[in-house]
PDB file of N, CA and C in Angstrom:
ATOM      1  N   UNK A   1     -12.024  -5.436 -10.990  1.00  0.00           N
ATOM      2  CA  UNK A   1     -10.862  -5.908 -10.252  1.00  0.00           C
ATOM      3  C   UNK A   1     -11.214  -7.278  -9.689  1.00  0.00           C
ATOM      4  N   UNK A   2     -10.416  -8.055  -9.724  1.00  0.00           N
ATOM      5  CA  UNK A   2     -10.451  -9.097  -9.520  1.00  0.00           C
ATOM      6  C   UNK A   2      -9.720  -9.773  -8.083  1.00  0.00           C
ATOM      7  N   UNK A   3      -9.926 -11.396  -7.480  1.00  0.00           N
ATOM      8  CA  UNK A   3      -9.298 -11.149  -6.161  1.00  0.00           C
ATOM      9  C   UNK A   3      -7.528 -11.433  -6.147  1.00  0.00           C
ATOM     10  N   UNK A   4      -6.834 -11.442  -7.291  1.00  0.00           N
ATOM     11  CA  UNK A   4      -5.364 -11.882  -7.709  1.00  0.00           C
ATOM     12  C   UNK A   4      -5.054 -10.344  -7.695  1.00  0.00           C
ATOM     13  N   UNK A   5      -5.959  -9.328  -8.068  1.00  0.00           N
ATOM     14  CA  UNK A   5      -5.433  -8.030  -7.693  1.00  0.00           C
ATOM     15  C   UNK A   5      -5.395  -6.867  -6.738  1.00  0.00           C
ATOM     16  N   UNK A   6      -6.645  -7.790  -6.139  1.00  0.00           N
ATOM     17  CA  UNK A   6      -6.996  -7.103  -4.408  1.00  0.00           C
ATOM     18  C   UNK A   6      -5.662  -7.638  -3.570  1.00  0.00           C
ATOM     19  N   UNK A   7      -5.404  -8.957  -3.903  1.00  0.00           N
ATOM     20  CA  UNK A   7      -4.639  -9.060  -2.982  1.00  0.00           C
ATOM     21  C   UNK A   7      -2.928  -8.751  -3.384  1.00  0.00           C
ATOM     22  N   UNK A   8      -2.743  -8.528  -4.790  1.00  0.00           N
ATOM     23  CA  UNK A   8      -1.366  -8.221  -5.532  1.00  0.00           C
ATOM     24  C   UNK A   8      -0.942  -6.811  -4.415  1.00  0.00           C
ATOM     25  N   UNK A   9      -2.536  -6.041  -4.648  1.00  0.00           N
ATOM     26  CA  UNK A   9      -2.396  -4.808  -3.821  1.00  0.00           C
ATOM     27  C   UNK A   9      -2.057  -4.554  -2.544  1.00  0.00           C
ATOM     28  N   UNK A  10      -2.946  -5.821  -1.716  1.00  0.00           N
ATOM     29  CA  UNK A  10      -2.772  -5.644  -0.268  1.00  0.00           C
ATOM     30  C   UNK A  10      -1.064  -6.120  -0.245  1.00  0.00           C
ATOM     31  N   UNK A  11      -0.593  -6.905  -0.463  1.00  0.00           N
ATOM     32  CA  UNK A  11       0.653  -7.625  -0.659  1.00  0.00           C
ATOM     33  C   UNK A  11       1.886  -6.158  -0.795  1.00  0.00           C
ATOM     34  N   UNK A  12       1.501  -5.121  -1.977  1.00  0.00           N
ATOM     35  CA  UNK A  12       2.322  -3.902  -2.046  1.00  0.00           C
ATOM     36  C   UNK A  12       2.267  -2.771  -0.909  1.00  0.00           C
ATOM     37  N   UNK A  13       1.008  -3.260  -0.657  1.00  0.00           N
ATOM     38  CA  UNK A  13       0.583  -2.457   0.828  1.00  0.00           C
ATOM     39  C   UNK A  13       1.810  -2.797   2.243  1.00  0.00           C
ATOM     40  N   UNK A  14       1.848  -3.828   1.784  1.00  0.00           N
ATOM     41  CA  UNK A  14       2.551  -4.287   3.300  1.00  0.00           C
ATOM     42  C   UNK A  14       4.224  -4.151   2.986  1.00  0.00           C
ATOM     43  N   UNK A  15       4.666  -4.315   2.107  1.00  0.00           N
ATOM     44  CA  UNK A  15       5.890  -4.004   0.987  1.00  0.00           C
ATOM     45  C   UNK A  15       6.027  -2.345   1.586  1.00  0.00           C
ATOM     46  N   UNK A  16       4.919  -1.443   1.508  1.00  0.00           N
ATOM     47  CA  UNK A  16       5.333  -0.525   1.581  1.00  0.00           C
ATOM     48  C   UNK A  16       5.561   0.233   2.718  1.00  0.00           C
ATOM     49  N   UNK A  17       4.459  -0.844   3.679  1.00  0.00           N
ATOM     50  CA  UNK A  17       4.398  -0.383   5.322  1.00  0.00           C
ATOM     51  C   UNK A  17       6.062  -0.845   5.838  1.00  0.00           C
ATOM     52  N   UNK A  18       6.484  -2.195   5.313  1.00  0.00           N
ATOM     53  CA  UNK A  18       8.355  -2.075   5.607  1.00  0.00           C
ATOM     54  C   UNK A  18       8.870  -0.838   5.348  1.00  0.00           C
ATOM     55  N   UNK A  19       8.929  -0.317   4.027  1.00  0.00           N
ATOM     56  CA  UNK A  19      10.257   0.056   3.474  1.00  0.00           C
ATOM     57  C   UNK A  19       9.548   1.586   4.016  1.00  0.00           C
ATOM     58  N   UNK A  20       8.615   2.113   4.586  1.00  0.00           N
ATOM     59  CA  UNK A  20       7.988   3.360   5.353  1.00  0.00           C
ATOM     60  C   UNK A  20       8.412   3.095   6.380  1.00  0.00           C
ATOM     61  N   UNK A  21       8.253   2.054   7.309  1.00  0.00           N
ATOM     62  CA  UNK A  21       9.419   1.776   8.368  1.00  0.00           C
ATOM     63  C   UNK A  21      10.673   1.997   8.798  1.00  0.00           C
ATOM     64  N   UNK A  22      11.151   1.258   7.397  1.00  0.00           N
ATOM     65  CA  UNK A  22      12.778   1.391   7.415  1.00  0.00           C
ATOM     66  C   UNK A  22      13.416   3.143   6.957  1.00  0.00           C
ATOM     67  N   UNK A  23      12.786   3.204   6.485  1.00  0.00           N
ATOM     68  CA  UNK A  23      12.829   5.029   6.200  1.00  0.00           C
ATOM     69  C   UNK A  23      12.857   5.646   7.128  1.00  0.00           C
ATOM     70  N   UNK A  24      11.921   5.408   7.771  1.00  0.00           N
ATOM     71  CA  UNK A  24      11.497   6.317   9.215  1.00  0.00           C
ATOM     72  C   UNK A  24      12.370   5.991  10.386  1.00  0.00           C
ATOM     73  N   UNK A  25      13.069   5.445  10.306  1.00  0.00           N
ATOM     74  CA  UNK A  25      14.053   4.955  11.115  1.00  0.00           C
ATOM     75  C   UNK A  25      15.595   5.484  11.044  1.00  0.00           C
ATOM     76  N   UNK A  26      15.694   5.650   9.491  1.00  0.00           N
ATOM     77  CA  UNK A  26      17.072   6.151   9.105  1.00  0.00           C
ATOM     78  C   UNK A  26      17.394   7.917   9.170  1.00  0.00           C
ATOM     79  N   UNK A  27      15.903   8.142   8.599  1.00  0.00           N
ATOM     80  CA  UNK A  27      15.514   9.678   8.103  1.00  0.00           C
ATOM     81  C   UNK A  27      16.437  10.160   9.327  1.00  0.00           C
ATOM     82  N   UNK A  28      17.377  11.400   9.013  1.00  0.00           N
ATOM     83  CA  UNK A  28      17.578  12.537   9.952  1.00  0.00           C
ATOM     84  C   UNK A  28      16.801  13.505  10.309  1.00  0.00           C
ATOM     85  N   UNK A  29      16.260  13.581   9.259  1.00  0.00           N
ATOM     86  CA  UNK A  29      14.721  14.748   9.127  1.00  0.00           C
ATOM     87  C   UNK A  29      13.464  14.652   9.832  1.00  0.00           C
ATOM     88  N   UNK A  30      13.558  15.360  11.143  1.00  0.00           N
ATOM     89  CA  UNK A  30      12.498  15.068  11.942  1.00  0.00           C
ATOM     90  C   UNK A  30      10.849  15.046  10.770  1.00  0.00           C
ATOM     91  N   UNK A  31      10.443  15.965  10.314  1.00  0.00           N
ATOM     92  CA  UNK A  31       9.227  16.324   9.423  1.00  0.00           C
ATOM     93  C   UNK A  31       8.886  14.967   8.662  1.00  0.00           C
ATOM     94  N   UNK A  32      10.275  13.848   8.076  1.00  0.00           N
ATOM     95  CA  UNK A  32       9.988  12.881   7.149  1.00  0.00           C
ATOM     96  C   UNK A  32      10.083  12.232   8.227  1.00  0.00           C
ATOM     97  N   UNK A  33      10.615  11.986   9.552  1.00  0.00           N
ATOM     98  CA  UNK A  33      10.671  11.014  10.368  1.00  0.00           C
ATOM     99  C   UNK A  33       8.855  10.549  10.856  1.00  0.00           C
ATOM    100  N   UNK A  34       8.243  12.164  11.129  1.00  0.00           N
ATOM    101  CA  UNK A  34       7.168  11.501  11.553  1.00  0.00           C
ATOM    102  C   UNK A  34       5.917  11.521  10.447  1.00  0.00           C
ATOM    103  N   UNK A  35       6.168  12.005   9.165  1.00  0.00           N
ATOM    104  CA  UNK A  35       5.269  11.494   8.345  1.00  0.00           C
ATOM    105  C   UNK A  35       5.280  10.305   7.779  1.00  0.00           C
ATOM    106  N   UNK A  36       6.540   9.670   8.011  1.00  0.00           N
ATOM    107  CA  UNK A  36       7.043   8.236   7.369  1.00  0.00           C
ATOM    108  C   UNK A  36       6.480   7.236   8.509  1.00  0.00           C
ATOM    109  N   UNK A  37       6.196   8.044   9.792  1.00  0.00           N
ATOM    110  CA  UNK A  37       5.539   7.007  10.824  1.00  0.00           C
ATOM    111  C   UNK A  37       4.235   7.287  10.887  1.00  0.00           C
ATOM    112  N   UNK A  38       3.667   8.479  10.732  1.00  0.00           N
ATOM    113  CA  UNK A  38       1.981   8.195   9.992  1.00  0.00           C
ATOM    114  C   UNK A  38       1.759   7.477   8.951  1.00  0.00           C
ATOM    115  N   UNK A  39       2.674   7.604   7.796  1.00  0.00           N
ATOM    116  CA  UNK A  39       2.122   6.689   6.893  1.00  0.00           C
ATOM    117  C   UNK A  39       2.355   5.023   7.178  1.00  0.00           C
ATOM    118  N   UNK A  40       3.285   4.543   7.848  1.00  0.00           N
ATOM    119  CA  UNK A  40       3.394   2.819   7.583  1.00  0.00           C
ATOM    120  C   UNK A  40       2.111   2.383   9.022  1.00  0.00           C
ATOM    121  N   UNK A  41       1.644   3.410   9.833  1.00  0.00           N
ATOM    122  CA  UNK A  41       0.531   3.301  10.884  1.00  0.00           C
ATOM    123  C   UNK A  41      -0.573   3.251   9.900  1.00  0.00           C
ATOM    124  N   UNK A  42      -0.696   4.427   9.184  1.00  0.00           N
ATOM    125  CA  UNK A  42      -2.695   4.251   8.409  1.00  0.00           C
ATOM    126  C   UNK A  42      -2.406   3.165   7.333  1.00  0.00           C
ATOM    127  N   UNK A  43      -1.404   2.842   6.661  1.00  0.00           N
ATOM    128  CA  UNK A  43      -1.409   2.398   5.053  1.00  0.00           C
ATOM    129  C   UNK A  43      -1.779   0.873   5.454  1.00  0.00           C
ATOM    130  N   UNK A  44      -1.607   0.273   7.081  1.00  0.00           N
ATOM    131  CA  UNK A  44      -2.021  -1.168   7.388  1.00  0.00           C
ATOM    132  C   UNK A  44      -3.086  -1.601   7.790  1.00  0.00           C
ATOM    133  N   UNK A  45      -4.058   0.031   7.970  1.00  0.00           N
ATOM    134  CA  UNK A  45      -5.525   0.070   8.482  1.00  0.00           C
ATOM    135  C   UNK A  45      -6.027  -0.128   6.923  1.00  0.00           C
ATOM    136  N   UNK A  46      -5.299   0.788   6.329  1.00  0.00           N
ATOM    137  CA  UNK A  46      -6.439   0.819   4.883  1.00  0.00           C
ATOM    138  C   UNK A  46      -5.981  -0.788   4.095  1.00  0.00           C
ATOM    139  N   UNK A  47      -4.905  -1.379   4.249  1.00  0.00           N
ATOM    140  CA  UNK A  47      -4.725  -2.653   3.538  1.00  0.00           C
ATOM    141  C   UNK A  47      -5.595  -3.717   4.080  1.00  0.00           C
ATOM    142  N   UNK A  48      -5.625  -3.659   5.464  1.00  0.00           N
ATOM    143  CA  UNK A  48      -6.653  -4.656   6.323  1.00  0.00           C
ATOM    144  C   UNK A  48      -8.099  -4.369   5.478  1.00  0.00           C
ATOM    145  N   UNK A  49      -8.751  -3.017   5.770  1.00  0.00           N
ATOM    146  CA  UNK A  49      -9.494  -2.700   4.717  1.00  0.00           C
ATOM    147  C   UNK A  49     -10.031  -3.323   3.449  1.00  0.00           C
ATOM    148  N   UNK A  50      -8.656  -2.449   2.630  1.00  0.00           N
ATOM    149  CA  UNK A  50      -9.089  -3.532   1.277  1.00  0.00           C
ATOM    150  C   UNK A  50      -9.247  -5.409   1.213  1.00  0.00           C
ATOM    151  N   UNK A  51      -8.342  -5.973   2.265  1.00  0.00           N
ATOM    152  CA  UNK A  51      -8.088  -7.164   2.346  1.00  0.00           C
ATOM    153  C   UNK A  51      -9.562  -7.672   2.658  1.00  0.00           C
ATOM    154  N   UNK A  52      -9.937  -7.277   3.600  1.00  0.00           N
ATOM    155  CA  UNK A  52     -11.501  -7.625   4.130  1.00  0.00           C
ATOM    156  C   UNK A  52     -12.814  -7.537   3.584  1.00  0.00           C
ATOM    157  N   UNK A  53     -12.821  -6.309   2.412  1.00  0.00           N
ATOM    158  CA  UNK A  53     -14.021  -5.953   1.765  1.00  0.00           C
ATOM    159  C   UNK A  53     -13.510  -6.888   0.486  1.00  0.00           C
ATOM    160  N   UNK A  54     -12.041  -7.198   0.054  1.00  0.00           N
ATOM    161  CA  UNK A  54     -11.964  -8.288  -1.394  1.00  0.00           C
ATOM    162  C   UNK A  54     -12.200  -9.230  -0.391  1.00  0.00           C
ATOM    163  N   UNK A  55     -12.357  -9.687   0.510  1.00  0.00           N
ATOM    164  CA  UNK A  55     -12.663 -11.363   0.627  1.00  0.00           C
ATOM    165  C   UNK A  55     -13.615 -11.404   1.158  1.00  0.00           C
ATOM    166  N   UNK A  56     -14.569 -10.324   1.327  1.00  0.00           N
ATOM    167  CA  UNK A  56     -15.851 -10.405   1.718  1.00  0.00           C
ATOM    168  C   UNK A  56     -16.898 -10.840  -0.114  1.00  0.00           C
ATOM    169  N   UNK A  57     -15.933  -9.945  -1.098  1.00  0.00           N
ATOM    170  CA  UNK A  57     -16.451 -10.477  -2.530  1.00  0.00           C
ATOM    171  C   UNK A  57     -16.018 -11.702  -3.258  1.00  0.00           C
ATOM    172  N   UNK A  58     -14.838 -12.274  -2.411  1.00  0.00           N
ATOM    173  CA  UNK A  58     -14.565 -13.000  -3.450  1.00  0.00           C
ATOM    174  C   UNK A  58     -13.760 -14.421  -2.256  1.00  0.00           C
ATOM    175  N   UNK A  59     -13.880 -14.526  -1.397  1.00  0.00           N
ATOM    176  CA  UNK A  59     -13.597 -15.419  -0.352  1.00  0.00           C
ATOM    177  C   UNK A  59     -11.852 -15.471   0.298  1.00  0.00           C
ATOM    178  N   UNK A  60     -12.020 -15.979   0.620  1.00  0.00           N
ATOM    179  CA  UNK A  60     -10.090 -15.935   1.452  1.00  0.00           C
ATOM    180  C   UNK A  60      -9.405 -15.486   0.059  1.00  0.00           C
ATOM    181  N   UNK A  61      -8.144 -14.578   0.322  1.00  0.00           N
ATOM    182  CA  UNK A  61      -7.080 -14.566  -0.703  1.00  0.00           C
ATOM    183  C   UNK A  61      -5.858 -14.629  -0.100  1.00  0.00           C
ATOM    184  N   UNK A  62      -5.311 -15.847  -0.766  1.00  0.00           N
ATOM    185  CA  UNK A  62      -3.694 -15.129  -0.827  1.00  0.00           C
ATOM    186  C   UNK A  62      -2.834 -14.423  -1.420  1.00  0.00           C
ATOM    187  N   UNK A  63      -2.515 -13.753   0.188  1.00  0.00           N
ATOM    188  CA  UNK A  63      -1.423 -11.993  -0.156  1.00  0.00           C
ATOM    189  C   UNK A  63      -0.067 -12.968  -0.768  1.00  0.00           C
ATOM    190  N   UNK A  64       0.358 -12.100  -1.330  1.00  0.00           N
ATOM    191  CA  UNK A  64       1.578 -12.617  -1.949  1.00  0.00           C
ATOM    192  C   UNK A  64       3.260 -11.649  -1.387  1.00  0.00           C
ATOM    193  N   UNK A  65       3.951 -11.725  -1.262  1.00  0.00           N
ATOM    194  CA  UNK A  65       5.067 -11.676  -0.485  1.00  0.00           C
ATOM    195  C   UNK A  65       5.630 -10.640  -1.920  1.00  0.00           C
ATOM    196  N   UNK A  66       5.579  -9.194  -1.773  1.00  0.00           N
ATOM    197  CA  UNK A  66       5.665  -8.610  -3.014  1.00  0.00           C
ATOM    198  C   UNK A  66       7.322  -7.683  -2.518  1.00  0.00           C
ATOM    199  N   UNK A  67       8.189  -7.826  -3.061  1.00  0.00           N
ATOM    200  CA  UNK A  67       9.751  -6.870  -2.717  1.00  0.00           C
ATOM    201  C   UNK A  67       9.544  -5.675  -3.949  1.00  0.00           C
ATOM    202  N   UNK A  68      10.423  -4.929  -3.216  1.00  0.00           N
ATOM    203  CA  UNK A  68      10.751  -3.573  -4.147  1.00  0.00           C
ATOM    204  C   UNK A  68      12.037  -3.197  -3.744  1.00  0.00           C
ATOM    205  N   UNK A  69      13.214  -2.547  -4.956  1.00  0.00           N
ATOM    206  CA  UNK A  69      14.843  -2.514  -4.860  1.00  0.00           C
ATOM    207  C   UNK A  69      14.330  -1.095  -4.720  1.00  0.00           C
ATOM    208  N   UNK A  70      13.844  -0.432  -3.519  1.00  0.00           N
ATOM    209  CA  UNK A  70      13.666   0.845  -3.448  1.00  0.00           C
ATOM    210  C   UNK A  70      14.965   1.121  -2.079  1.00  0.00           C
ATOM    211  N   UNK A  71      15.466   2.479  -2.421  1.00  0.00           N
ATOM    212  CA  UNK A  71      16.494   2.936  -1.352  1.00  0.00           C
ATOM    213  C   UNK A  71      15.802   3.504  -0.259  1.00  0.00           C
ATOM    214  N   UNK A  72      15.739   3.312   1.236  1.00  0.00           N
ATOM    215  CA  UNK A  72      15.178   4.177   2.259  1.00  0.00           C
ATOM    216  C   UNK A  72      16.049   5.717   1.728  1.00  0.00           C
ATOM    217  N   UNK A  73      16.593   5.891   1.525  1.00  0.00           N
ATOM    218  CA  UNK A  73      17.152   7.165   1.704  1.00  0.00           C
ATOM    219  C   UNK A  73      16.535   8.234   0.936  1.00  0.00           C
ATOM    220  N   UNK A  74      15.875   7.694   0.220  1.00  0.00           N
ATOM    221  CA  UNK A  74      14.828   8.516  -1.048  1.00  0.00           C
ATOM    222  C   UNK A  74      13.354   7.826  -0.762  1.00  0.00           C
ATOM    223  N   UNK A  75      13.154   7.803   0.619  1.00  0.00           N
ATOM    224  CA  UNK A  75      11.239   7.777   0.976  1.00  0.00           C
ATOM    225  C   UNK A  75      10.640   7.880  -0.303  1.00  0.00           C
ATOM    226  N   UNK A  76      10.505   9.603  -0.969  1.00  0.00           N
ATOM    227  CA  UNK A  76       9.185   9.643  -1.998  1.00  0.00           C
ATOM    228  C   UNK A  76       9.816   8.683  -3.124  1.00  0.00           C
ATOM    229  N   UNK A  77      10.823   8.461  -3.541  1.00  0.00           N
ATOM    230  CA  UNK A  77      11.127   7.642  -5.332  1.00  0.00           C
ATOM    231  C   UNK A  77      10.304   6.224  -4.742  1.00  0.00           C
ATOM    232  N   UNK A  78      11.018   5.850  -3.311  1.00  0.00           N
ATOM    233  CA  UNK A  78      10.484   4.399  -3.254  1.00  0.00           C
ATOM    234  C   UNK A  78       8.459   4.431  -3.346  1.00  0.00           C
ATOM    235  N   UNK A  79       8.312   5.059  -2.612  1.00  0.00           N
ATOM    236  CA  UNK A  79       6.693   5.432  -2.113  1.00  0.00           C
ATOM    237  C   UNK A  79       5.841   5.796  -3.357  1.00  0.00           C
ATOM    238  N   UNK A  80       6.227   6.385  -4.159  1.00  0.00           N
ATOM    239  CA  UNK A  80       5.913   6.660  -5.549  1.00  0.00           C
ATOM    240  C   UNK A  80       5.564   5.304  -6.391  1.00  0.00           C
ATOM    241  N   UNK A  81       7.124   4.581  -6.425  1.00  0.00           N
ATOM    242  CA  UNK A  81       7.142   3.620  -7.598  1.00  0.00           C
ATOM    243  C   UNK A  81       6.057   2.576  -7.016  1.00  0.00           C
ATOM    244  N   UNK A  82       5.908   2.553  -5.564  1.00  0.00           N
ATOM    245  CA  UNK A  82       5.136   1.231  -4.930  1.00  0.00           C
ATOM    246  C   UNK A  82       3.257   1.799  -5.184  1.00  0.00           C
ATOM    247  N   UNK A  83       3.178   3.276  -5.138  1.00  0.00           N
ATOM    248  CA  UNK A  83       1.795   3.817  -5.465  1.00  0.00           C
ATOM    249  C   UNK A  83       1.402   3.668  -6.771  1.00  0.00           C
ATOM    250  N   UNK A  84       2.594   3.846  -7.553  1.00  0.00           N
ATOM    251  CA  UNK A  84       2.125   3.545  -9.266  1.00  0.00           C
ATOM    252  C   UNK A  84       1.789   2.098  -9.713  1.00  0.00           C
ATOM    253  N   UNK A  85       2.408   1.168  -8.575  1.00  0.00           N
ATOM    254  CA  UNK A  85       2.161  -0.121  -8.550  1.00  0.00           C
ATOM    255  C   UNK A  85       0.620  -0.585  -8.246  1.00  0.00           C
ATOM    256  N   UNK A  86       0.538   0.123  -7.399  1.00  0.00           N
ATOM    257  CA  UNK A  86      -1.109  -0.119  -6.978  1.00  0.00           C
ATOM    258  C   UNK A  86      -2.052   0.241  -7.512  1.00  0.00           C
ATOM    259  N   UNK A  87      -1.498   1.397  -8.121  1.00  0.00           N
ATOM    260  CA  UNK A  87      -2.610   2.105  -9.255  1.00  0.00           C
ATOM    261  C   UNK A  87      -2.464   1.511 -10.788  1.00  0.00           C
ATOM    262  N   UNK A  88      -1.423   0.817 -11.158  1.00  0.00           N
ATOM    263  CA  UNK A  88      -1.678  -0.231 -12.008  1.00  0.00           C
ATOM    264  C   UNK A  88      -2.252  -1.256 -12.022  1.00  0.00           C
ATOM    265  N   UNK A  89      -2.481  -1.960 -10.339  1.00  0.00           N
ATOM    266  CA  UNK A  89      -3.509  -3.344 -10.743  1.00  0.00           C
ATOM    267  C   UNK A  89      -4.769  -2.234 -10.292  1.00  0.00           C
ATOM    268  N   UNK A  90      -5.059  -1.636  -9.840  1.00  0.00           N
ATOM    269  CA  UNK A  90      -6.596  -0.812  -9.282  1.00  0.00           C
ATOM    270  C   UNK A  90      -7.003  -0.206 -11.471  1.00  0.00           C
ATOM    271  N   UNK A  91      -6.247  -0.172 -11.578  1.00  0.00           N
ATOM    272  CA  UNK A  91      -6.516   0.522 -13.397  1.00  0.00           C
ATOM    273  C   UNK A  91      -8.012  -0.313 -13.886  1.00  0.00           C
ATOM    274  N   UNK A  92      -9.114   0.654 -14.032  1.00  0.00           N
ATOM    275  CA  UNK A  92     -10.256   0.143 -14.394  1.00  0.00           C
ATOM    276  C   UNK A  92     -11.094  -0.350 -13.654  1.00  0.00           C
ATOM    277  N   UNK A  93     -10.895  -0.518 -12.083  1.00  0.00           N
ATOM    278  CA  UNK A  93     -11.651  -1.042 -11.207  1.00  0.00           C
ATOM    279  C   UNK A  93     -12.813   0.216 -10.721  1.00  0.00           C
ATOM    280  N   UNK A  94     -14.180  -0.453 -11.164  1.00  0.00           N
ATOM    281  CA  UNK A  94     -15.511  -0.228 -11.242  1.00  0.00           C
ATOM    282  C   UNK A  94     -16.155  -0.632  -9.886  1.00  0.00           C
ATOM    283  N   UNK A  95     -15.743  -1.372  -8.950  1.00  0.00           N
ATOM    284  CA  UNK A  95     -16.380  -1.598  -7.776  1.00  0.00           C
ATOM    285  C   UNK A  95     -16.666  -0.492  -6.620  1.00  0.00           C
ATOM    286  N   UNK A  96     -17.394   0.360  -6.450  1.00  0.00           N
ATOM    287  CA  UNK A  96     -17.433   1.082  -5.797  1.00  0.00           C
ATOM    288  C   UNK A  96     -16.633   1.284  -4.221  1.00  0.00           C
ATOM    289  N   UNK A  97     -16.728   0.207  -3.478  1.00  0.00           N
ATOM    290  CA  UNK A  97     -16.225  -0.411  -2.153  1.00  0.00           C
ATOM    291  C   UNK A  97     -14.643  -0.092  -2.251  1.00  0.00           C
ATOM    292  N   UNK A  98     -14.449  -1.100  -2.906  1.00  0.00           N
ATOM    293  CA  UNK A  98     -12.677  -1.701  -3.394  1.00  0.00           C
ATOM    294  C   UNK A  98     -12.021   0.049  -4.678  1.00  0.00           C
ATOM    295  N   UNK A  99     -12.760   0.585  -5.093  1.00  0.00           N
ATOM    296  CA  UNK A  99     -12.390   1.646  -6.120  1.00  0.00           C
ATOM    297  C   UNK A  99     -12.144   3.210  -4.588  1.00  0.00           C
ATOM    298  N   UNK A 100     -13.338   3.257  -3.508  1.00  0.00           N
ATOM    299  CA  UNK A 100     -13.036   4.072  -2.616  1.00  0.00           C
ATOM    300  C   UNK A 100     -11.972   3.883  -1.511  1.00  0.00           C
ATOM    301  N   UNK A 101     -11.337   2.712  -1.590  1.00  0.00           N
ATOM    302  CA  UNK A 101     -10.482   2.272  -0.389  1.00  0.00           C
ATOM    303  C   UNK A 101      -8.858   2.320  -1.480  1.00  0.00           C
ATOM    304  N   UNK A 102      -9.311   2.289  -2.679  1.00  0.00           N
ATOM    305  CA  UNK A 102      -8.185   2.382  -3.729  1.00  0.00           C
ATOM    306  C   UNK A 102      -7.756   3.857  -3.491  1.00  0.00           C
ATOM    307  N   UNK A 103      -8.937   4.658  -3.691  1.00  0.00           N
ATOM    308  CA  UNK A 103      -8.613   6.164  -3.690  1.00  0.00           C
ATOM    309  C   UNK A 103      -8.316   6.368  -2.253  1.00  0.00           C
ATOM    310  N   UNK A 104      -8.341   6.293  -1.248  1.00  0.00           N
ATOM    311  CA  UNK A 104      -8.136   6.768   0.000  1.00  0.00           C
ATOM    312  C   UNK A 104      -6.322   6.528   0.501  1.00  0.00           C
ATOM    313  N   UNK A 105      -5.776   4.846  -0.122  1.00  0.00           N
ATOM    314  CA  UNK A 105      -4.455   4.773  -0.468  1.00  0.00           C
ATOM    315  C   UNK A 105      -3.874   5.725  -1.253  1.00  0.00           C
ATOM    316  N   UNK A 106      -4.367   5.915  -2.210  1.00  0.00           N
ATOM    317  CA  UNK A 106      -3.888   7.281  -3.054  1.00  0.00           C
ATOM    318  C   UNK A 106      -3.689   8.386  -2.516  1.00  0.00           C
ATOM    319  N   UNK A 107      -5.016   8.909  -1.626  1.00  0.00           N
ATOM    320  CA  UNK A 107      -4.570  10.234  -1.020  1.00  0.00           C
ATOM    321  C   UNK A 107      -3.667  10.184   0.081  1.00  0.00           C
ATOM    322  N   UNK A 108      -3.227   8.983   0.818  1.00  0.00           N
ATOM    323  CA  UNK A 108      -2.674   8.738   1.831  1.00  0.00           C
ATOM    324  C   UNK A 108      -1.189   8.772   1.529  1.00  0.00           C
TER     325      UNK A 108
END
């Protein structure tokens, strides 16, 4: 992995901490209300994360300003398509550091 994809990632990271926001805001559903507010709380610890250990390998990066036409009203379709996103630039990444902070977004 390279640093155009550490930071493609951190960039979807923050894409997703909005639209987990904006979800969590609309949701009627207490249960999605406050898992939609655990997740946009940890998903900016673990992006800081990845952001810090790729520019500890590879020097400053710029995040890039990444949108998604995802509906709040369907949390998992949007949350999904933005995880398959991340797990497409993480595809093949061998770095131990940046590959465990990949998987920890995943389980998150």
């Amino acid at each position: 992995m390279d640093s155009k994809k550490v930071a493609k990632i951190v960039g979807i990271m923050f894409a997703s901490r909005d639209f987990a926001h904006r979800a969590h805001l609309k949701t009627p559903d207490y249960s999605k209300h406050m898992a939609l507010n655990s997740f946009y709380l940890e998903i900016i610890e673990l992006a800081d994360d990845l952001a810090e250990v790729g520019q500890g390998m590879f020097g400053i990066m710029s995040i890039p300003t990444v949108t998604f036409k995802s509906d709040v009203s369907d949390p998992i379709k949007g949350l999904t398509a933005q995880m398959n996103a991340v797990l497409e630039e993480a595809d093949g990444c061998s770095v131990g550091a940046l590959k465990n902070i990949v998987d920890e977004i995943q389980a998150l």
